[in-house]
Protein backbone atom coordinates (compact mmCIF):
# COMPACT_ATOMS: atom_id res chain seq x y z
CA UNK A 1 -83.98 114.93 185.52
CA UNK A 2 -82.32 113.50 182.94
CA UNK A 3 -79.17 111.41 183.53
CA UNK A 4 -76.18 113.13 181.94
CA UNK A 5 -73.96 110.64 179.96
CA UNK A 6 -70.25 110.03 180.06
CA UNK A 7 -67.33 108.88 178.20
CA UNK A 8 -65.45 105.53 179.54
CA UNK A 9 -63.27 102.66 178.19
CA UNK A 10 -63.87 99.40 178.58
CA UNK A 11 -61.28 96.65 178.00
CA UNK A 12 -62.79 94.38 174.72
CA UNK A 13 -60.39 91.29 176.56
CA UNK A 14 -61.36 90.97 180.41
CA UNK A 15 -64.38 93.91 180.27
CA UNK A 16 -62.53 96.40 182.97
CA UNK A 17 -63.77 100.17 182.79
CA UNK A 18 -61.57 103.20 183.18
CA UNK A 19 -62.99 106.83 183.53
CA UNK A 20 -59.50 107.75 180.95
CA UNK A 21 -57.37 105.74 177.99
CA UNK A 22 -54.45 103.57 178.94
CA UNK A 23 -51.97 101.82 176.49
CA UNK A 24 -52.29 98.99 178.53
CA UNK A 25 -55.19 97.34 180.49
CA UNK A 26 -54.41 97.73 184.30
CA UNK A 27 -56.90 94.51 184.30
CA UNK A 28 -55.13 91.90 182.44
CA UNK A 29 -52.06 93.85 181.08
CA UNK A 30 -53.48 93.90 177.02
CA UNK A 31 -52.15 96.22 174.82
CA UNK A 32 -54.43 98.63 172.65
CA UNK A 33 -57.17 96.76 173.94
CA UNK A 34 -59.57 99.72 175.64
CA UNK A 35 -61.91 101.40 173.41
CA UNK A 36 -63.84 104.41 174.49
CA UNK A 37 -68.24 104.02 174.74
CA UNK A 38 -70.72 106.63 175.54
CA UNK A 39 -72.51 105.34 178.59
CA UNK A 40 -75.77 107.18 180.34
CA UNK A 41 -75.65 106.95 184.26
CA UNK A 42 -78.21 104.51 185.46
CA UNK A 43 -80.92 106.05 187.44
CA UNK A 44 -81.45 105.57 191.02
CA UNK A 45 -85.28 104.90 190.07
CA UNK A 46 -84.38 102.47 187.23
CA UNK A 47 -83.78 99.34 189.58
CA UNK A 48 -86.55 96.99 189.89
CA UNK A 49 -88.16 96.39 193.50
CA UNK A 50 -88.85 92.53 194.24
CA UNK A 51 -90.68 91.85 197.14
CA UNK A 52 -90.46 88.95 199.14
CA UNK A 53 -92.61 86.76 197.71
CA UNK A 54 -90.50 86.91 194.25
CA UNK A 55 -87.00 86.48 195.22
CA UNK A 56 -85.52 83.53 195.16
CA UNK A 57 -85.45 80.29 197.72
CA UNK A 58 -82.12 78.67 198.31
CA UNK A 59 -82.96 75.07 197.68
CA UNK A 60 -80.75 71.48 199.36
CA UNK A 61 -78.80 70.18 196.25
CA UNK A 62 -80.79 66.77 197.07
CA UNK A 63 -84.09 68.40 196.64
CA UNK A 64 -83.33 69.26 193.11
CA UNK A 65 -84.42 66.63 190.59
CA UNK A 66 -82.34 65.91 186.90
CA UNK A 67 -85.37 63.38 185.60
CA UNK A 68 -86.36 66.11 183.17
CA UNK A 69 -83.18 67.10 181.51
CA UNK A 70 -83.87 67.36 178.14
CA UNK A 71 -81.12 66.87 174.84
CA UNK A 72 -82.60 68.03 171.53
CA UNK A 73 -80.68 65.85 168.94
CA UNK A 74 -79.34 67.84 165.88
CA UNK A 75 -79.50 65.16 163.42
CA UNK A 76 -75.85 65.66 163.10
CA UNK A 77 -73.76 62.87 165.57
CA UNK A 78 -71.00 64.49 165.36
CA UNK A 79 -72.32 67.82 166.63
CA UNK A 80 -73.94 65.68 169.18
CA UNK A 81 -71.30 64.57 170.56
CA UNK A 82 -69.09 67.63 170.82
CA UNK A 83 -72.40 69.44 173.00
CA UNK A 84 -72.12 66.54 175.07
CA UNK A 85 -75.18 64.86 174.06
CA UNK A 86 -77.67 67.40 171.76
CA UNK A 87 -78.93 70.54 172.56
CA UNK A 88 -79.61 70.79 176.44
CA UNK A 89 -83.21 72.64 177.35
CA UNK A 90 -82.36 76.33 178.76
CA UNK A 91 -78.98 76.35 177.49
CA UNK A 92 -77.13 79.40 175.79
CA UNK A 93 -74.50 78.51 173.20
CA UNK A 94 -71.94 80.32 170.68
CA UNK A 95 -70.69 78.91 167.76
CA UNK A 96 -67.61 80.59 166.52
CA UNK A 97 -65.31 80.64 163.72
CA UNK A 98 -63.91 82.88 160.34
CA UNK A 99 -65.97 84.37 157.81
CA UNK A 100 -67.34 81.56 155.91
CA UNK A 101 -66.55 78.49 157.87
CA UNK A 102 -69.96 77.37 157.78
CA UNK A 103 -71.49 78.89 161.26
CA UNK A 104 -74.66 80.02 159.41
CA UNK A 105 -74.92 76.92 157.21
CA UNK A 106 -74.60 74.24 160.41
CA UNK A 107 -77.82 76.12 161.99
CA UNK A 108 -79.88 75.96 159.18
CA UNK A 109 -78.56 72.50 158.41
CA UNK A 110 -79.70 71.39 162.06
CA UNK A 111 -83.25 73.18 161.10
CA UNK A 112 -84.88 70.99 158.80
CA UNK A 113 -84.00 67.95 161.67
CA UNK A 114 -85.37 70.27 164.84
CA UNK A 115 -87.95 71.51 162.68
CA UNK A 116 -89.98 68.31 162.72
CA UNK A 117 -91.07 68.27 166.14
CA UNK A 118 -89.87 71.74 167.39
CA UNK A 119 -90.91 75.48 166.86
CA UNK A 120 -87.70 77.28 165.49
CA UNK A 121 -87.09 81.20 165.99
CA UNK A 122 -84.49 82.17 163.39
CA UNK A 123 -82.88 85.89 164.28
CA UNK A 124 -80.88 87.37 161.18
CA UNK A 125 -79.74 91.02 161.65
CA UNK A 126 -77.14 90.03 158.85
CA UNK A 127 -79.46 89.19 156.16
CA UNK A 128 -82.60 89.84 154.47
CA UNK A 129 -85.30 86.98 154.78
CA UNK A 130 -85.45 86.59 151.03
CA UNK A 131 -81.67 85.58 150.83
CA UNK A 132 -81.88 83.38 153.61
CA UNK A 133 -84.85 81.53 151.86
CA UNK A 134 -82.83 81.07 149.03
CA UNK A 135 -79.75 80.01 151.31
CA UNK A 136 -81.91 77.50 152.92
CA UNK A 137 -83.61 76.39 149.06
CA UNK A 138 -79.86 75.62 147.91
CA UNK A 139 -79.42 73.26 151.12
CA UNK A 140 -82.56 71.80 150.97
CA UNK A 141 -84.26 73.11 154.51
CA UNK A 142 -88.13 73.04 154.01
CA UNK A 143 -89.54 72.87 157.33
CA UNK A 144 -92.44 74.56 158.35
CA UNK A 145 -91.26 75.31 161.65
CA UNK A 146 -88.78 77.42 160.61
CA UNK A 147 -89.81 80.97 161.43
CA UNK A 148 -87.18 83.87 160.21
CA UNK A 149 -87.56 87.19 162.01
CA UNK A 150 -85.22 89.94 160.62
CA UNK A 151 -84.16 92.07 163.16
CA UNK A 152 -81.75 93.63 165.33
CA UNK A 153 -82.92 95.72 168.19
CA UNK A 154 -82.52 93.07 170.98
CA UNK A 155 -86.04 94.18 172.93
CA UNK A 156 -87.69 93.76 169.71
CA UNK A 157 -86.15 90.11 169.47
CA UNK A 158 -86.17 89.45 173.51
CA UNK A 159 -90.38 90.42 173.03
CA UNK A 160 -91.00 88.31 170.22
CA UNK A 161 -90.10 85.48 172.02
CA UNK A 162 -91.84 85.97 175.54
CA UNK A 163 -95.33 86.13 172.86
CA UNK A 164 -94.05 83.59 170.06
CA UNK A 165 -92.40 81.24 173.13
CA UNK A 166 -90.57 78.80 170.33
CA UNK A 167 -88.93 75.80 171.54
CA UNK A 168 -85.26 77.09 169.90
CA UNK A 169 -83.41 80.13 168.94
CA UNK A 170 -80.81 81.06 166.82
CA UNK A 171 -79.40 84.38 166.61
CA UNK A 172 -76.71 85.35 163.55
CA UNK A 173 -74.68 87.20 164.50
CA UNK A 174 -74.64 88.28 168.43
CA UNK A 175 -72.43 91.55 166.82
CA UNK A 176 -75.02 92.71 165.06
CA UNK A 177 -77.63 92.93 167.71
CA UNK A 178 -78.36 96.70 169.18
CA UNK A 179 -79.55 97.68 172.69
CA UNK A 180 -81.53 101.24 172.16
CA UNK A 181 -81.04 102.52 175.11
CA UNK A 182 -77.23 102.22 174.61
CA UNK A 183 -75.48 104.71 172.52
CA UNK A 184 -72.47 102.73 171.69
CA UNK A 185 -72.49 101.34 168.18
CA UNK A 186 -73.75 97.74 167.25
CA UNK A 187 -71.16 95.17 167.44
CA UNK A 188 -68.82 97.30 170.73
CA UNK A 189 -67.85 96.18 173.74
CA UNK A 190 -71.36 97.40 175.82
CA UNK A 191 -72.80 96.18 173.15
CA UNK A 192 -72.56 92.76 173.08
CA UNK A 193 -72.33 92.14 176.48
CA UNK A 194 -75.72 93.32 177.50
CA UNK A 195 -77.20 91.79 174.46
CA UNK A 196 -75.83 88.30 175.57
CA UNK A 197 -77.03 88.65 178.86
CA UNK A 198 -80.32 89.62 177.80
CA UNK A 199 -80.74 86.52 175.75
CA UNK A 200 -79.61 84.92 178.48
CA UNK A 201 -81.67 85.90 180.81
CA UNK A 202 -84.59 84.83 178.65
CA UNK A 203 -83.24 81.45 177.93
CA UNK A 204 -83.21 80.51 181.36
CA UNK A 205 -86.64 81.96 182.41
CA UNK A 206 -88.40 80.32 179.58
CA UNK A 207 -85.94 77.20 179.46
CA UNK A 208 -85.73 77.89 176.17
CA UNK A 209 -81.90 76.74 174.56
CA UNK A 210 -80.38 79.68 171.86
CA UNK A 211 -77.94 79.34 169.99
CA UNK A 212 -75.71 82.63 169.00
CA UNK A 213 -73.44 83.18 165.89
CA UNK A 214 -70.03 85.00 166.40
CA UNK A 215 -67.94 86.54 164.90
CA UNK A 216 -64.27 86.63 165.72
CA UNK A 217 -61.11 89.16 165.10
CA UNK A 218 -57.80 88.74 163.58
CA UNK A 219 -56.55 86.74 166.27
CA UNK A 220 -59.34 84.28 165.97
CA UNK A 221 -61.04 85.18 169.06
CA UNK A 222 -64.25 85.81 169.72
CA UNK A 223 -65.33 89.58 168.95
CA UNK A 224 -66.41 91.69 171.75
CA UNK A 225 -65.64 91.06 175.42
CA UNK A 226 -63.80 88.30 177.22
CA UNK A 227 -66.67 87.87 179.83
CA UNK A 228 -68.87 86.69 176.75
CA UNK A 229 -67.37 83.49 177.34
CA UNK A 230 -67.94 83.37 181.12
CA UNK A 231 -71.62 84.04 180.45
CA UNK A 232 -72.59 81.67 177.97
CA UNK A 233 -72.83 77.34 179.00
CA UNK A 234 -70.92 75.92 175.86
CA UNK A 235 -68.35 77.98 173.41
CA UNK A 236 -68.02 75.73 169.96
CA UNK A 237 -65.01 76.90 167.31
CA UNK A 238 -65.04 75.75 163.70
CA UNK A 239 -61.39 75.48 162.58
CA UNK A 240 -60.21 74.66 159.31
CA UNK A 241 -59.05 76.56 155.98
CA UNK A 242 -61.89 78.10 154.02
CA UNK A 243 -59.86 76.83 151.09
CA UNK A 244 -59.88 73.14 152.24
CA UNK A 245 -63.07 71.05 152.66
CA UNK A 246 -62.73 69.40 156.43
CA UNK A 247 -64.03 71.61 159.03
CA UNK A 248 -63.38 70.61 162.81
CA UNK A 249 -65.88 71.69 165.03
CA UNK A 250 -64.60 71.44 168.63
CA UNK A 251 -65.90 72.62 171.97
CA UNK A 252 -63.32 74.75 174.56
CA UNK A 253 -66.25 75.00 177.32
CA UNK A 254 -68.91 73.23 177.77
CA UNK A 255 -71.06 73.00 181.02
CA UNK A 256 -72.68 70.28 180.02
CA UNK A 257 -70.30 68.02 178.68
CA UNK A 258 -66.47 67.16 177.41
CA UNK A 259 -64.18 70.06 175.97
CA UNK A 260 -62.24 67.17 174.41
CA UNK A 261 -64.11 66.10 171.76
CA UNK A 262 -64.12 67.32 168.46
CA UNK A 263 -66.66 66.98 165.11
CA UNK A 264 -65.84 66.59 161.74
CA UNK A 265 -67.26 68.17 158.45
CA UNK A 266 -67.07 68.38 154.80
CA UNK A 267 -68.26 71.55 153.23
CA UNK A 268 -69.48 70.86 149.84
CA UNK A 269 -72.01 72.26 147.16
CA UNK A 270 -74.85 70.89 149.52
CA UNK A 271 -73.60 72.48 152.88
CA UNK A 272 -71.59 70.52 155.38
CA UNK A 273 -71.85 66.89 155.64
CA UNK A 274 -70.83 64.99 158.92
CA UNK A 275 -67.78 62.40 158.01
CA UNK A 276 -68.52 59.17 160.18
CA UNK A 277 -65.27 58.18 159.65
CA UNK A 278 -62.36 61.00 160.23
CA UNK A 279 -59.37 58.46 160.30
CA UNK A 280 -60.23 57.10 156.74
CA UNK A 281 -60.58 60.83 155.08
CA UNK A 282 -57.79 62.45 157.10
CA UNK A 283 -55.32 59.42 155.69
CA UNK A 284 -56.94 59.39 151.60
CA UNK A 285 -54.72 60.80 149.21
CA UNK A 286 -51.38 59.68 151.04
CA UNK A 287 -48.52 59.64 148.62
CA UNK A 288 -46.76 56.25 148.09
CA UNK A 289 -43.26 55.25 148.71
CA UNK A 290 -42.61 59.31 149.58
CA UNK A 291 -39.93 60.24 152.31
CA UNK A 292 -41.23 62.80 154.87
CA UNK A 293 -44.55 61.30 155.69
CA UNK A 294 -45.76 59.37 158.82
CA UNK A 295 -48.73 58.46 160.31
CA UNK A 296 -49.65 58.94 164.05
CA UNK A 297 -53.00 58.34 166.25
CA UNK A 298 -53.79 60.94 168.73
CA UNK A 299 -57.02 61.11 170.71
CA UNK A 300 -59.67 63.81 170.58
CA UNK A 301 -61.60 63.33 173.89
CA UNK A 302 -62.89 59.19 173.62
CA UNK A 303 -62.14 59.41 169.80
CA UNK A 304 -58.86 57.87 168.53
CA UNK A 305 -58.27 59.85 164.99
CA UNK A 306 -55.20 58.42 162.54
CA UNK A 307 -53.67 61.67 161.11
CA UNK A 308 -50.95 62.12 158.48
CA UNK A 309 -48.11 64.78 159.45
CA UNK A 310 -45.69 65.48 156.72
CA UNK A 311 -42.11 66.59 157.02
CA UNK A 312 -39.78 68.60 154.81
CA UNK A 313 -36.02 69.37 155.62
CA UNK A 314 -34.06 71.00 152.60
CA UNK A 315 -31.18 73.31 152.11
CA UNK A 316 -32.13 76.84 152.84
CA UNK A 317 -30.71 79.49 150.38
CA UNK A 318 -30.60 82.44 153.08
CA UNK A 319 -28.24 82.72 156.23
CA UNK A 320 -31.13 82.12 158.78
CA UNK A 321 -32.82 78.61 158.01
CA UNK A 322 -36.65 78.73 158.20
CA UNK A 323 -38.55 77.22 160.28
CA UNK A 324 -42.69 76.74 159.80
CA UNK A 325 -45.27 74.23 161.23
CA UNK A 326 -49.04 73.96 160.31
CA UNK A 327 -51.34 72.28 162.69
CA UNK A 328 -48.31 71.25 165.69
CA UNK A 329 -46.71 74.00 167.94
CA UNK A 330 -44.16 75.73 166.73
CA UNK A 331 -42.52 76.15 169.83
CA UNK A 332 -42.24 72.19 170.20
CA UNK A 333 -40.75 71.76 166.93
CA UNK A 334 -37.85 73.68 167.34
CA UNK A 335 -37.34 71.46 170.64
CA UNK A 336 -37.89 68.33 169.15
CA UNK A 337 -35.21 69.87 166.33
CA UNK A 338 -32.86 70.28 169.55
CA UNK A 339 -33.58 66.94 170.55
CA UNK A 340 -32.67 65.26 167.70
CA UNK A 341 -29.41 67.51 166.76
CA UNK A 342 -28.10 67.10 170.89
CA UNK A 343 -29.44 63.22 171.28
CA UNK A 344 -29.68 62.05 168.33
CA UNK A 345 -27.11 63.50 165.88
CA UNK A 346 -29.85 64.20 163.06
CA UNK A 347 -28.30 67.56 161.97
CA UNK A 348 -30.78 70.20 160.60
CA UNK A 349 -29.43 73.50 161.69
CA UNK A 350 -28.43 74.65 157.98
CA UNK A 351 -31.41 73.28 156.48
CA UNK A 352 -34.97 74.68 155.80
CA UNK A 353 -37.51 73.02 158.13
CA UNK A 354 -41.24 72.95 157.48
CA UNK A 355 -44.00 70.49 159.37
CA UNK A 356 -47.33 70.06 157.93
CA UNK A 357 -50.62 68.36 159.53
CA UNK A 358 -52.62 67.30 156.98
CA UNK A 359 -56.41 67.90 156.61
CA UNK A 360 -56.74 71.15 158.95
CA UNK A 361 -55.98 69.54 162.09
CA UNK A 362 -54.24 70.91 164.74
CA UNK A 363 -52.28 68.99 167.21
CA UNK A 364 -50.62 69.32 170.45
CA UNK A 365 -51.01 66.15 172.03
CA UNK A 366 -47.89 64.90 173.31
CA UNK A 367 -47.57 61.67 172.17
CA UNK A 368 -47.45 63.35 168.58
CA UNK A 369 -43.76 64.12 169.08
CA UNK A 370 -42.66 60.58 167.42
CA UNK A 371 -44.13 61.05 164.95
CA UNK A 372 -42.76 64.28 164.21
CA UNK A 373 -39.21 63.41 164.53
CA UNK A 374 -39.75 60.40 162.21
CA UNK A 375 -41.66 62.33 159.48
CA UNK A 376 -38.82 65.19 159.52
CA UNK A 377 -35.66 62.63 160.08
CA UNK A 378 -37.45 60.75 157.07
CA UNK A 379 -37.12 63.81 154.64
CA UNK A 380 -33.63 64.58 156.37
CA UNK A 381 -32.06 61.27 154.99
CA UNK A 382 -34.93 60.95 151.93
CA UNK A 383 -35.63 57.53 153.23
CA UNK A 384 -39.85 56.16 152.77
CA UNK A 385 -41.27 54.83 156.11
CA UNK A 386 -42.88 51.92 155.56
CA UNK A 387 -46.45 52.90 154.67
CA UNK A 388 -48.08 50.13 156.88
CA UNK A 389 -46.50 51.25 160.27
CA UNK A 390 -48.21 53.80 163.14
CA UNK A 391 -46.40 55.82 165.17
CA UNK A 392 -46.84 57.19 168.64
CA UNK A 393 -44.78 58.34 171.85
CA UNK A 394 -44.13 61.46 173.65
CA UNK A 395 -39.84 62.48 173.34
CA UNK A 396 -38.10 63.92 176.50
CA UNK A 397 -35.07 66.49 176.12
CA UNK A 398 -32.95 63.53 177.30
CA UNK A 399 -33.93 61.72 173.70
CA UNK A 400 -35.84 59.51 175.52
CA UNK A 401 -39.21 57.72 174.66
CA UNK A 402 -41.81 58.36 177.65
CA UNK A 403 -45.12 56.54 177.59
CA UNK A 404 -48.26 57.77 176.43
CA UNK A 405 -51.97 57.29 177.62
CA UNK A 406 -54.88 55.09 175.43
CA UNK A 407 -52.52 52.58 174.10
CA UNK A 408 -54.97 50.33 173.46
CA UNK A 409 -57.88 52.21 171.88
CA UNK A 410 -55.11 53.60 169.36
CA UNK A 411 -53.51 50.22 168.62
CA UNK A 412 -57.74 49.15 167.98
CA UNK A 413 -57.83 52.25 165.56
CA UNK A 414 -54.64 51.30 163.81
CA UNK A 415 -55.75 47.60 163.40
CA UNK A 416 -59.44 48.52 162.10
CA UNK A 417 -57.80 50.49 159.10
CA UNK A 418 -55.21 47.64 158.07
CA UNK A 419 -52.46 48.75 159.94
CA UNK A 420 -49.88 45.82 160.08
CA UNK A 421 -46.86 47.39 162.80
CA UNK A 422 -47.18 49.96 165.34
CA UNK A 423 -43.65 51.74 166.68
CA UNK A 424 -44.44 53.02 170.37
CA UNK A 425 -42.50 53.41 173.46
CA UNK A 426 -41.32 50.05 175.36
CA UNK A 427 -42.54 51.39 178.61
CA UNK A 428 -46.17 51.38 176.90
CA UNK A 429 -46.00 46.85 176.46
CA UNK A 430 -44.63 46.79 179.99
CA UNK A 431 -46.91 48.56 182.29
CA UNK A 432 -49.83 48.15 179.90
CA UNK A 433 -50.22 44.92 178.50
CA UNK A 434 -52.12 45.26 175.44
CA UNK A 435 -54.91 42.21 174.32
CA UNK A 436 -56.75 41.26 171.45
CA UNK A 437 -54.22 42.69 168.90
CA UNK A 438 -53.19 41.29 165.70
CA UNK A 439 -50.87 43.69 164.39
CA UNK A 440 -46.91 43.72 165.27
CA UNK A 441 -45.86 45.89 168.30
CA UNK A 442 -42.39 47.46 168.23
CA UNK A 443 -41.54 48.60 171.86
CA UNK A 444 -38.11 51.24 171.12
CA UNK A 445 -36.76 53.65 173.72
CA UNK A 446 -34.89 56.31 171.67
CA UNK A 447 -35.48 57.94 168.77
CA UNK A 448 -32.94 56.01 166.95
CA UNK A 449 -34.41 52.66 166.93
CA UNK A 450 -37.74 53.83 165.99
CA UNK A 451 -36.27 55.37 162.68
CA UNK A 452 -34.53 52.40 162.41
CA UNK A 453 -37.49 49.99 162.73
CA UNK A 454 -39.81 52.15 159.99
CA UNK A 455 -37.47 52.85 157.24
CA UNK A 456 -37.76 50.66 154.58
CA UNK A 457 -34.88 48.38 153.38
């Protein structure tokens, strides 16, 4: 008999299933977030029988040997380094991002390197195999390892691989692969969970690392459900404008290495070329003897990275000042904006009041806050900070200066780009004596006397 099908709705944020429609997910407490699928019954015959030779042994943790862990290098460092190392063997990862951030053009990029010593299975269910030849022509991918299979019925894809057994996969996009013996449309909640998990399931059988493609909504997370993330070993986000040429490529799980590192991209004619050296490219272009400019290091994972933030106070011409930040927390600007009006005396509560992170980075380190205040107090009294000074420190509500963490690798990234004076919190010299500098160190402990020690006479 066959198994009579039924209406339920599943929550696209946490995956919870409800026989009716709520307004609000009893799960995690979403709004508008439960969308309705038509799922069969599963059959009380459908469940595989293992016997007892084929299930699986619990092993001692001491028995089980690492020797043969295996990285697949890219041929691009800096993705290396935000998986952790290269591409690990059996691993299942998701790069994520905007429509045309570069997800597609990374992975065939990373295909003329693999392609010299590994078999490459490239899954499209996006585009024809013509346009991606052409695609792959215009960035100059010619490897012969490269095989392009155009599909997107999932047991079509999962079969091709148990007979082709290549060494990678990619798969673009996740949301457009299709389970048959699903009725829910391509791209839903059922969906893409039991396509993931199929993939999955082959990855680890044949140890076999994919790579997946997705695709994310308006609030820039990733399409489909929330336990997407829970099943796959590394989630990778490309952030950046599609209007701007740095892309930052940065990992927020990894199971196999550091979520605090990030990569760094250009996207050109050519496709997207690695920058070696992020400080140097986030800093070119500076304006010259400008107030509202300041430049701060802040550390991504082991990386110390010099970034430019901008600041701009000016009269506002309604009877609610704006306020607007780009790449720092908007929350923590209107504190630090409290913090300087309460402790301070820097008065911007009539005024206009915009912050600005140049190059597409977004920070929310602490020890960005001094750099803040000085950019902002800068365009408050129109006074140039000295262009050869770096500025760090995290700012208390009591308008103090607290101290930060990797004094020393900052002040090292300061000095290496001809930095001549760094302004950082006192505490910082005493408890952390810092060697091997040749630059000058200005210990302050309010916001005052840093502003005072930049400006220029």
């Amino acid at each position: 008999m066959a198994s009579k099908a039924k209406n339920i709705y599943i929550c696209s944020e946490c995956g919870f299933e409800s026989p009716k429609w709520y307004g609000k997910c009893p799960g995690c407490g979403q709004w508008n977030t439960l969308t309705e699928e038509i799922q069969a019954a599963p059959s009380k015959f459908s469940a595989p029988v293992r016997n007892a030779e084929n299930r699986a042994k619990a092993v001692a943790i001491n028995e089980i040997s690492t020797d043969e862990e295996i990285r697949y290098h890219t041929g691009f460092s800096e993705l290396d380094r935000v998986l952790g190392g290269g591409i690990v063997k059996g691993s299942l990862t998701i790069i994520s991002g905007d429509p045309g951030i570069g997800k597609s053009t990374i992975l065939l990029q990373i295909c003329e390197y693999l392609g010299r010593s590994l078999k490459i299975l490239y899954v499209s269910g996006e585009e024809s195999g013509r346009q991606i030849k052409l695609r792959a022509a215009r960035l100059g991918v010619h490897s012969e390892n490269l095989y392009i299979l155009t599909e997107t019925d999932i047991q079509a894809v999962i079969e091709h691989i148990r007979t082709e057994k290549p060494d990678i996969v990619m798969i673009d996009s996740i949301q457009t692969m299709n389970y048959t013996e699903l009725s829910s449309s391509p791209g839903s909640v059922t969906q893409v969970r039991e396509c993931t998990n199929a993939i999955m399931h082959v990855a680890k059988s044949f140890e076999i690392p994919a790579i997946l493609v997705g695709h994310v909504n308006k609030d820039g997370a990733i399409a489909g459900p929330k336990v997407l993330e829970h099943i796959v070993d590394a989630v990778l986000y490309f952030e950046g404008d599609r209007q701007m040429t740095y892309r930052i490529l940065r990992a927020v799980k990894n199971r196999f290495g550091s979520t605090n590192e990030i990569g760094v991209f250009d996207m050109g004619e050519n496709g997207l070329q690695q920058v070696d050296n992020p400080s140097m490219a986030m800093l070119s272009g500076r304006p010259v003897h400008v107030s509202g400019t300041c430049v701060t290091c802040v550390m991504e994972g082991t990386r110390p990275i010099l970034a430019e933030i901008q600041g701009l106070a000016t009269t506002s011409g309604f009877g609610n000042p704006r306020r607007m930040a780009t790449g720092f927390d908007y929350n923590r600007m209107n504190l630090l904006l409290a913090v300087l009006e309460k402790r301070a005396g820097f008065y911007f509560s009539n005024l206009d009041t915009y912050v600005n992170v140049v190059g597409g980075l977004r920070l929310d380190e602490p020890a960005v806050d001094l750099a803040v205040a000085m950019a902002l107090i800068s365009s408050l009294k129109d006074v140039p900070i000295k262009e050869d000074a770096l500025v760090f420190g995290e700012i208390g509500l009591a308008g103090e200066l607290r101290m930060t963490s990797h004094v020393q690798a900052r002040i090292s990234e300061a000095q290496r780009l001809g930095f001549r004076r760094c302004i950082l919190p006192a505490n910082c010299l005493k408890k952390r004596p810092v060697s091997d500098c040749e630059i000058e160190l200005i210990g302050v402990n309010t916001v005052r006397e840093a502003f005072e020690a930049l400006a220029e006479s």
